[in-house]
Protein backbone atom coordinates (compact mmCIF):
# COMPACT_ATOMS: atom_id res chain seq x y z
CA UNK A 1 14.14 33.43 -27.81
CA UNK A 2 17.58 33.63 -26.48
CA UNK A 3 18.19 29.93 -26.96
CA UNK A 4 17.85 27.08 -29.34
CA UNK A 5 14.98 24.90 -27.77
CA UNK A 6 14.47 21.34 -28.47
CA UNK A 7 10.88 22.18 -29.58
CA UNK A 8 9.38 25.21 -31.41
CA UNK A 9 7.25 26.20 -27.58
CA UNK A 10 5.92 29.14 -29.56
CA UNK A 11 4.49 26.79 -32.07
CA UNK A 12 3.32 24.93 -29.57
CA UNK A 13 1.56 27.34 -26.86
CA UNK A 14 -0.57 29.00 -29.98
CA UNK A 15 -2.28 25.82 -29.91
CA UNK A 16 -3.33 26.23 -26.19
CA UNK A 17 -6.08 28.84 -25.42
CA UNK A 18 -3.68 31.26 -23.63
CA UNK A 19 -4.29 34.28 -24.02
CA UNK A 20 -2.16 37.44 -24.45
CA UNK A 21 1.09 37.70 -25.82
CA UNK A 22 3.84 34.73 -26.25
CA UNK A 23 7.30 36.54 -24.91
CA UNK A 24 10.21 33.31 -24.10
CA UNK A 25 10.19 29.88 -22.87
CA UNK A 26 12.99 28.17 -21.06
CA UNK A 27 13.40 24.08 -20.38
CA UNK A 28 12.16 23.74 -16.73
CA UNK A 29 12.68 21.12 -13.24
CA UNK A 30 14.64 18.18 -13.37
CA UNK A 31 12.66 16.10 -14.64
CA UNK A 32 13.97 13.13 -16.79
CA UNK A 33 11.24 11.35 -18.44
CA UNK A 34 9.14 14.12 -20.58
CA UNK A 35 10.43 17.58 -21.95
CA UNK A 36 9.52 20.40 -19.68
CA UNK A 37 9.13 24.06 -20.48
CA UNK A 38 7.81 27.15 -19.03
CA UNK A 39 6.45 29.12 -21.26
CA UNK A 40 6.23 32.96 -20.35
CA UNK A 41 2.88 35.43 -21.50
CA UNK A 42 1.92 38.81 -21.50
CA UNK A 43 -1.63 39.14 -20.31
CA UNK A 44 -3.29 43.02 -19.60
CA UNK A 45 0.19 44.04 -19.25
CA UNK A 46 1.14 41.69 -16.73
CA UNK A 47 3.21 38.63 -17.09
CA UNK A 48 1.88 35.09 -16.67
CA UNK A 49 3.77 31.50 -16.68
CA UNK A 50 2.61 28.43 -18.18
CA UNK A 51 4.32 24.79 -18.01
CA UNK A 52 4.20 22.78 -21.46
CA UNK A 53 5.33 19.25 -21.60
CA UNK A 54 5.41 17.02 -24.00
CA UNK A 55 4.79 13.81 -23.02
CA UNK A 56 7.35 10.64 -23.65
CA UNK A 57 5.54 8.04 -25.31
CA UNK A 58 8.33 5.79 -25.51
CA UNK A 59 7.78 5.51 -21.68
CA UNK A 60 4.02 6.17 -21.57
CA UNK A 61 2.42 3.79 -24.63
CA UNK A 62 -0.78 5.56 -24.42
CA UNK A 63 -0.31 9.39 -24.04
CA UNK A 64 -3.83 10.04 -24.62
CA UNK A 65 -5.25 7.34 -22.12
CA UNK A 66 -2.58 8.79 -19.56
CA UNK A 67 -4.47 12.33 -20.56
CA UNK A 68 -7.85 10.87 -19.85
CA UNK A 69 -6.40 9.66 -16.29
CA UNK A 70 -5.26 13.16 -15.66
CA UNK A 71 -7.96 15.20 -16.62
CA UNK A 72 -10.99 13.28 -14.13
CA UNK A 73 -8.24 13.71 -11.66
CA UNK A 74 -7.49 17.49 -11.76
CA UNK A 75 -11.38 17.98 -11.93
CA UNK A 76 -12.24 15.81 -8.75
CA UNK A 77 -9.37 17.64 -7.16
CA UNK A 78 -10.78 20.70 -8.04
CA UNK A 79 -14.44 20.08 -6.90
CA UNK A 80 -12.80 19.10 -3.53
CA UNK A 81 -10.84 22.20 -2.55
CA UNK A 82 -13.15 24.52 -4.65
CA UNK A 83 -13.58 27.32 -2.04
CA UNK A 84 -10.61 26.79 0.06
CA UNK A 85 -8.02 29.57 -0.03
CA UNK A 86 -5.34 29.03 -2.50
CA UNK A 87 -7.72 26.44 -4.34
CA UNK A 88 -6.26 27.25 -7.93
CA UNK A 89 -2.79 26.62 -6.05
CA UNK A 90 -3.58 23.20 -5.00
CA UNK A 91 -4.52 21.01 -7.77
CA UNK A 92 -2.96 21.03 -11.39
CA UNK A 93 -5.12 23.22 -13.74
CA UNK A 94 -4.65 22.03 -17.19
CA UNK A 95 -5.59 24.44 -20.45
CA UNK A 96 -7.43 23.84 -23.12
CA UNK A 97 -6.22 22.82 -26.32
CA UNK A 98 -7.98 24.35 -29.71
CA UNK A 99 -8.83 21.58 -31.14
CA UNK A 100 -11.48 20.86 -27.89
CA UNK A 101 -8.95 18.54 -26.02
CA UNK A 102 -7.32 18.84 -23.05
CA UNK A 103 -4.43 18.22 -24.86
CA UNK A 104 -2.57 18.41 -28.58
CA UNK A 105 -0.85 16.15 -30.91
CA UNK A 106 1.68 18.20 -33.23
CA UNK A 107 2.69 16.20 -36.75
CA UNK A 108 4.93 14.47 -35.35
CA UNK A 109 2.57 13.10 -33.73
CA UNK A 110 3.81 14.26 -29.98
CA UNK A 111 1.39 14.45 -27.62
CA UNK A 112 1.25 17.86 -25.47
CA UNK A 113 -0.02 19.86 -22.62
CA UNK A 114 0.06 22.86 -20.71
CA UNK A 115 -0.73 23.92 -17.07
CA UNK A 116 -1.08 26.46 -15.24
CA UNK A 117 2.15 27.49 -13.48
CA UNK A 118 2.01 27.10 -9.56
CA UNK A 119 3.21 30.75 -8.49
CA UNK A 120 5.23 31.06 -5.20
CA UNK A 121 5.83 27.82 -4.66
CA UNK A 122 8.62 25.00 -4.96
CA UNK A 123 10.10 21.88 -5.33
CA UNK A 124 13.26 20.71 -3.71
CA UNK A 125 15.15 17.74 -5.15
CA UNK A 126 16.58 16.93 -1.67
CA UNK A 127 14.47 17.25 1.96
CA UNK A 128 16.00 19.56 3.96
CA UNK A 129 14.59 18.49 7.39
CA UNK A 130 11.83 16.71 9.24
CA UNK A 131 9.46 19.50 9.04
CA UNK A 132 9.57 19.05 5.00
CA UNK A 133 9.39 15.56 4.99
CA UNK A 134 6.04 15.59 7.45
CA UNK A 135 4.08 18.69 5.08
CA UNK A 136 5.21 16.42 1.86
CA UNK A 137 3.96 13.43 3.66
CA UNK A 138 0.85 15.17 5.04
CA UNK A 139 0.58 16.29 0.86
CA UNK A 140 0.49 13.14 -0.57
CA UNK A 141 -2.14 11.54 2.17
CA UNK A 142 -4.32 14.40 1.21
CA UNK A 143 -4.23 13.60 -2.29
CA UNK A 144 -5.16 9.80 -2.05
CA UNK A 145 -7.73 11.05 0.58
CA UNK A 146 -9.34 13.14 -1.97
CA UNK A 147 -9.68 10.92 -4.37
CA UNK A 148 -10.75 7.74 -2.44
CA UNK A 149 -14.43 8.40 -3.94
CA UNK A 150 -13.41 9.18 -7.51
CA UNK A 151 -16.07 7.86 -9.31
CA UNK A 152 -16.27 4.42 -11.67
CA UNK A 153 -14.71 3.95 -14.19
CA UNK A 154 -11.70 2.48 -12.99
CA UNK A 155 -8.60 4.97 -14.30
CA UNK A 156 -6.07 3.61 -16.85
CA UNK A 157 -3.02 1.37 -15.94
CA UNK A 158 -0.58 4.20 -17.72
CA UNK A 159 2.34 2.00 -17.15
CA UNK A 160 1.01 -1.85 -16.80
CA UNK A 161 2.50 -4.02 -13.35
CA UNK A 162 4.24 -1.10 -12.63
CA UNK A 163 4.49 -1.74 -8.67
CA UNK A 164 4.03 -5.34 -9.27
CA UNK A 165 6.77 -6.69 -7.09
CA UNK A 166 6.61 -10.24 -8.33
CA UNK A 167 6.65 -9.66 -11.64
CA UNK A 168 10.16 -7.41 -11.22
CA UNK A 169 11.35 -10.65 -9.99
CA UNK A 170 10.92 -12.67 -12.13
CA UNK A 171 12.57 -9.99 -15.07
CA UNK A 172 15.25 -9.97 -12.95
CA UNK A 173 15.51 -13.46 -12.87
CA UNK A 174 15.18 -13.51 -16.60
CA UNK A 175 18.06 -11.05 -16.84
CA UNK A 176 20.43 -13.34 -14.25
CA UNK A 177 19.37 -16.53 -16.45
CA UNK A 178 20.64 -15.20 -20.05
CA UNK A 179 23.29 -12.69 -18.76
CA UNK A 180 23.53 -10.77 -22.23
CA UNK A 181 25.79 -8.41 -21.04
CA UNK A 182 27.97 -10.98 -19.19
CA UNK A 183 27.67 -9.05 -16.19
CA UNK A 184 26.45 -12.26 -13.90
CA UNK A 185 30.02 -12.07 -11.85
CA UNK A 186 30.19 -8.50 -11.47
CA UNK A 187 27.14 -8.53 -9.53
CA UNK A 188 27.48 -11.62 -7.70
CA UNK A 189 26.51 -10.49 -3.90
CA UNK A 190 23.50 -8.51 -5.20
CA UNK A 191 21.89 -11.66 -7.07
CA UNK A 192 22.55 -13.34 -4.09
CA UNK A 193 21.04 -10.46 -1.72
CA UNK A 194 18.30 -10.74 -4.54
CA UNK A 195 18.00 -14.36 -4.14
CA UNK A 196 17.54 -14.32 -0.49
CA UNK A 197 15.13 -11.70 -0.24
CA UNK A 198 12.50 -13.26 -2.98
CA UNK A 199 9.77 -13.37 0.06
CA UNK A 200 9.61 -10.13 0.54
CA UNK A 201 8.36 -9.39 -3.56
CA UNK A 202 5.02 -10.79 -2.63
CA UNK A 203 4.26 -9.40 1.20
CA UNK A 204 1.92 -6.99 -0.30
CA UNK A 205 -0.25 -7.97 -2.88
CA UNK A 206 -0.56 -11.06 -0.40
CA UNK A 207 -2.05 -8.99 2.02
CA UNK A 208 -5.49 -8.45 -0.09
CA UNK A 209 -5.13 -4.34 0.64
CA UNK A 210 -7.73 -2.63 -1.26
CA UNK A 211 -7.09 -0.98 -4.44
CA UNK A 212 -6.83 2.77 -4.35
CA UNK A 213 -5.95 5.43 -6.66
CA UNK A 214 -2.78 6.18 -5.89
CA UNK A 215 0.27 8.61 -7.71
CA UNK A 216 3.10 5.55 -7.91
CA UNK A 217 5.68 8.31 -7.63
CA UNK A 218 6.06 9.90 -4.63
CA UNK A 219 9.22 11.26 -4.29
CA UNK A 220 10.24 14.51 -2.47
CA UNK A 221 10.38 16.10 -5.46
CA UNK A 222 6.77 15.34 -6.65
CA UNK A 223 5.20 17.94 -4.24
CA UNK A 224 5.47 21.74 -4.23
CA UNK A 225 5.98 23.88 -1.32
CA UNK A 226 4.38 26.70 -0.42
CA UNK A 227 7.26 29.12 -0.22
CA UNK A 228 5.50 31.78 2.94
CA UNK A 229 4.14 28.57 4.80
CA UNK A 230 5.79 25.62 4.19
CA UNK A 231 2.89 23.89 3.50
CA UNK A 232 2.55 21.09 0.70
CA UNK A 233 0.43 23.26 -1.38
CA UNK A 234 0.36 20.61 -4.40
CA UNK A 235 1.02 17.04 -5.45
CA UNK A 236 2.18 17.05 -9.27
CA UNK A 237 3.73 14.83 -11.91
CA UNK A 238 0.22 12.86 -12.32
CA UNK A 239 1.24 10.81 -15.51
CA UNK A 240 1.30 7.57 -13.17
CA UNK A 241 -1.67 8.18 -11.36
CA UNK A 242 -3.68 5.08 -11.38
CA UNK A 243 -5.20 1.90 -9.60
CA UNK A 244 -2.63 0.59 -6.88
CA UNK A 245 -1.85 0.21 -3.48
CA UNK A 246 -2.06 3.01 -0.86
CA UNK A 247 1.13 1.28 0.50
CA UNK A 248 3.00 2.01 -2.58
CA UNK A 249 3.04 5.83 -2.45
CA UNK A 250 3.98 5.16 1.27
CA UNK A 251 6.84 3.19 0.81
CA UNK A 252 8.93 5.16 -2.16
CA UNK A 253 8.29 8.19 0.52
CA UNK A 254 10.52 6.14 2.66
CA UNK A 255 12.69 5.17 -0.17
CA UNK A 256 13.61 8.57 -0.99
CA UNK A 257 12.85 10.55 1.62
CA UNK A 258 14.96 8.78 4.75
CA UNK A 259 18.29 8.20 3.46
CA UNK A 260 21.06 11.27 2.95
CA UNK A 261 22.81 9.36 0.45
CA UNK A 262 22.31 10.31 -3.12
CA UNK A 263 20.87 7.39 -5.11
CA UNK A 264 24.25 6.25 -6.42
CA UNK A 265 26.19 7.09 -3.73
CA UNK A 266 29.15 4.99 -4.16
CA UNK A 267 30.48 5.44 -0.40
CA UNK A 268 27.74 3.07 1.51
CA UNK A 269 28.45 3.76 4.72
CA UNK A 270 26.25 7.04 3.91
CA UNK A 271 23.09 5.20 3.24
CA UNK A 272 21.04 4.40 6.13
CA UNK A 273 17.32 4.74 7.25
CA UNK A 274 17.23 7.88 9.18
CA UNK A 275 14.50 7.15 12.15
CA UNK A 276 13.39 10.74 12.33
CA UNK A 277 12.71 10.76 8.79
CA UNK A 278 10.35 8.02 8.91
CA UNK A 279 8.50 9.10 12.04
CA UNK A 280 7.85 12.38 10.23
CA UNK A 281 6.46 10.56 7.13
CA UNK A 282 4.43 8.46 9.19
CA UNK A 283 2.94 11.03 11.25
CA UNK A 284 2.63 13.34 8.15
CA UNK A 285 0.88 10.88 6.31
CA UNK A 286 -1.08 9.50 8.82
CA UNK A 287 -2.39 12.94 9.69
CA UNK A 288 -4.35 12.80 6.46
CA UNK A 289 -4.90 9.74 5.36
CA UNK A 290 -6.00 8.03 8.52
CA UNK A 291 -9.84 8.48 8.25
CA UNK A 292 -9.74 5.54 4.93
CA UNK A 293 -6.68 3.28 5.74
CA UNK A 294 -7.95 -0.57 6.64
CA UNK A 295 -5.87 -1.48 9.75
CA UNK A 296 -3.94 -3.66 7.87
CA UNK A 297 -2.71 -0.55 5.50
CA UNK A 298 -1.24 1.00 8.52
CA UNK A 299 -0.18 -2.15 10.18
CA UNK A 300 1.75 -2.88 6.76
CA UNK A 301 3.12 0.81 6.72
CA UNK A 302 7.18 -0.52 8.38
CA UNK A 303 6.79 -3.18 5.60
CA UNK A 304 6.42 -0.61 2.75
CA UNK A 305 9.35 0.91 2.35
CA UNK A 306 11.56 -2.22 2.52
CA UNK A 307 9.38 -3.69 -0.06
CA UNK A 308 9.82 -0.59 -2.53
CA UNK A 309 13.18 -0.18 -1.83
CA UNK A 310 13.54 -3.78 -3.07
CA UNK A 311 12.14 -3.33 -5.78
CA UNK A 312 13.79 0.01 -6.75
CA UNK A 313 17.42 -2.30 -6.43
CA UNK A 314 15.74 -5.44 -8.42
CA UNK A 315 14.76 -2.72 -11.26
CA UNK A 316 18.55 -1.29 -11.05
CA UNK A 317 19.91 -5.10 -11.18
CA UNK A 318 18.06 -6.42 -13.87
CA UNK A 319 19.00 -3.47 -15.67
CA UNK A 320 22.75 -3.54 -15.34
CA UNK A 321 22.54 -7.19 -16.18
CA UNK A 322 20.66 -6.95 -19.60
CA UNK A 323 23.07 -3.93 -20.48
CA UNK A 324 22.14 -0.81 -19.13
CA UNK A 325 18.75 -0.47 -21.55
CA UNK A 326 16.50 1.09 -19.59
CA UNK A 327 17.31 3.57 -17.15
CA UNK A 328 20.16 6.56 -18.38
CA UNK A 329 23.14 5.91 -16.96
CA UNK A 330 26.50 8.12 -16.83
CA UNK A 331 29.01 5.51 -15.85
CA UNK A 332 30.45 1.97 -16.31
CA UNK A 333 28.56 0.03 -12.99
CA UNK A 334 26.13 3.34 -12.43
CA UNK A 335 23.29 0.65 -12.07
CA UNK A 336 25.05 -1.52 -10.12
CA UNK A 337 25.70 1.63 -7.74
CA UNK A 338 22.38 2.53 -7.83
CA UNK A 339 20.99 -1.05 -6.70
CA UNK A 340 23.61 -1.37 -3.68
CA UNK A 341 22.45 2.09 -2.18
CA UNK A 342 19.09 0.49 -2.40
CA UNK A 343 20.07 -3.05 -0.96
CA UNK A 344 21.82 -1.27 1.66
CA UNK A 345 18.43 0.95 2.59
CA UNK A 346 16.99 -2.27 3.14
CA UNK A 347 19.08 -3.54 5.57
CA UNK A 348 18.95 -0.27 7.24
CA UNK A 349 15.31 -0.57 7.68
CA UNK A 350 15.15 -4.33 8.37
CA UNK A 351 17.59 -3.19 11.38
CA UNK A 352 15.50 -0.70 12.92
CA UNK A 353 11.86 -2.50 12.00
CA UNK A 354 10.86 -3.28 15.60
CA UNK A 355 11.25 0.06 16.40
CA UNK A 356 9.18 1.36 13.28
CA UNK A 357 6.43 -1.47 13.93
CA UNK A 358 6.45 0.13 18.00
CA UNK A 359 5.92 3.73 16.34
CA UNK A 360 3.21 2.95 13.88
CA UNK A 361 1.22 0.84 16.31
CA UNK A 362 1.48 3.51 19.27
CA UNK A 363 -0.25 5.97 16.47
C-alpha cells in the first residue's frame, strides 16, 4: 500500500468472505467516531470496493450487541425493497465474516465489519439546497417507515438515554454544581440560557409518543445520494439504530440541516433557522412517513428541533464545564462555541414557531 494505515486492512479483509484479489485500502468519509476504510478488490478482472470499519468501543460498550441491532435491520430492509430497482443500492449489505459472524474480533480484541460499497452515490457534509434537504428528509422517513413492523424483540439500547433530554440536564447540572474545570464564569449566560429553558428537556417524553425504531443520527451527512437522480438512495451509519422517538430523527434534521453556520461558528449572527429549510424537511419527511405518525408526532414536529437543538448545546456545556472530556475539541472555548451556535438555533426557531406550527398543521 502506498501509505502507513492505522490498521493492517489486508489483515483484516482476509477475514471477510470477499472474494478475488486484495489490491489497496485508503481511510474513508469524515467520520469521527470509528475508523473507516475502503478497501479495494480485484474480482473476474474487474475492480470492486468494500468499506471496513472498526468499530469504537470506547463509545459503543457493546460492539457485538450494536452488531446484532444492525444485522435484523439490514435484513428487514432488504426484504422490503427486495425487487425494487437499485435494491442492493438501498440498504447496507454487510459480508460475512469466516468465523460465521456477521462480524470479526481481531486479538486485540477490535470488533470489525465490512459492507458493501454503495457505487455512484454520495454524501455531502453540507446541504447544498432545498431540493437536498427534502430527498434526505424523504430518506430518512422511508427508513423509519420500513421498519415500523420490525419484528419483537425489542433492538438494543447501543448507547443507553441517549436522547433522554432530562437526563442531559441534570449532567449538566452536575457539571455547573462541581465546576472541575473552573469554567462556571466563563459560561455564565449559557447556564443561565440553560437554566431558563429546563421546560423544554421534558416536552417530549411528556407527550407519551410511541416508541419507534429510529437511527438517533440524522444528520445530512448520514444519507447517500444518488449521484444521476438526486434521490436519497440510502440511510447509513446504523450503529445507533435503536428504540426512540420518531421525533428525534426529526428534530437533529432540523438541527443540522437549517442553519448555514458551521457548528462552531464563532460569528453568530450567521446562525439562524432558515424557513425554507424546514419546510423542505417537513414536506420531505412527511411525504414518507405520514401513513404511521400519531397526530401528536406531527403536531410535535415545530417542537422537535428546538428540543434537540437544546440538547445538542446542554451536551456542548456540560462538556466544556467538566473539562473538555468528551467530545474532541481543537481550541481553548471550542465547546463553548459549539453550545452558543446551538443556543442561538434555538432562539431562531422559537422566533419563527408560529409560522412552523401554521405550516405543519396546513399539511
Amino acid at each position: 500500500m502506498e501509505k502507513v494505515l492505522k490498521h493492517d486492512v489486508r489483515a483484516v479483509a482476509a477475514q471477510f468472505i470477499i472474494h478475488g484479489e486484495f489490491v489497496s485500502a485508503e481511510p474513508y468519509g469524515s467520520g469521527h467516531i470509528n475508523d473507516t476504510y475502503c478497501a479495494r478488490f480485484h474480482q473476474a478482472g474487474a475492480p470492486v470496493r468494500y468499506i471496513l470499519q472498526r468499530i469504537n468501543h470506547n463509545i459503543f460498550k457493546q460492539p457485538a450487541a450494536l452488531m446484532q441491532n444492525v444485522e435484523r435491520v439490514t435484513a428487514h430492509l432488504a426484504a422490503k425493497v427486495a425487487g425494487q430497482p437499485d435494491a442492493t443500492r438501498r440498504v447496507l449489505t454487510l459480508i460475512p465474516a469466516r468465523g460465521g459472524r456477521n462480524w470479526h474480533v481481531d486479538a486485540d480484541g477490535n470488533h470489525w465489519r465490512a459492507y458493501l460499497f454503495i457505487e455512484k452515490a454520495r454524501t455531502y457534509d453540507a446541504v447544498e439546497s432545498t431540493a437536498q434537504a427534502f430527498k434526505a428528509a424523504r430518506a430518512f422517513g422511508q427508513f423509519q417507515q420500513l421498519l415500523a413492523d420490525l419484528p419483537a424483540p425489542r433492538l438494543h439500547d447501543t448507547i443507553p438515554d441517549f436522547h433522554h433530554t432530562p437526563k442531559r440536564f441534570a449532567a449538566f447540572e452536575a457539571a455547573r454544581a462541581a465546576d472541575v474545570a473552573k469554567r462556571a464564569a466563563l459560561a455564565r449566560p449559557e447556564i443561565e440560557f440553560a437554566l431558563r429553558h429546563q421546560a423544554l428537556a421534558s416536552v417530549l417524553l411528556d407527550a407519551k409518543l410511541p416508541e419507534r425504531v429510529t437511527h438517533n443520527d440524522t444528520k445530512f451527512n448520514n444519507v447517500m445520494l444518488d449521484d444521476a437522480t438526486g434521490e436519497g438512495i440510502c440511510v447509513i451509519d446504523l450503529d445507533t439504530v435503536m428504540p426512540g422517538l420518531a421525533l428525534y430523527d426529526f428534530g437533529d434534521m432540523v438541527r443540522t440541516t437549517t442553519s448555514p453556520a458551521k457548528e462552531d461558528e464563532k460569528d453568530l449572527a450567521k446562525v439562524t433557522m432558515q424557513f425554507p429549510m424546514f419546510e423542505a424537511l417537513v414536506r420531505g419527511y412527511l411525504e414518507t412517513a405520514d401513513g404511521f405518525l400519531t397526530p401528536d408526532e406531527k403536531r410535535l414536529l415545530p417542537v422537535a428541533g428546538k428540543l434537540i437543538t437544546f440538547e445538542i448545546g446542554l451536551r456542548f456545556l456540560t462538556d466544556f464545564l467538566a473539562g473538555d472530556v468528551y467530545f474532541k475539541v481543537h481550541r481553548d472555548g471550542h465547546n463553548l462555541d459549539r453550545c452558543r451556535t446551538q443556543f442561538k438555533l434555538v432562539e431562531s426557531i422559537q422566533q419563527q414557531e408560529a409560522e412552523m406550527n401554521r405550516l405543519v398543521a396546513s399539511l
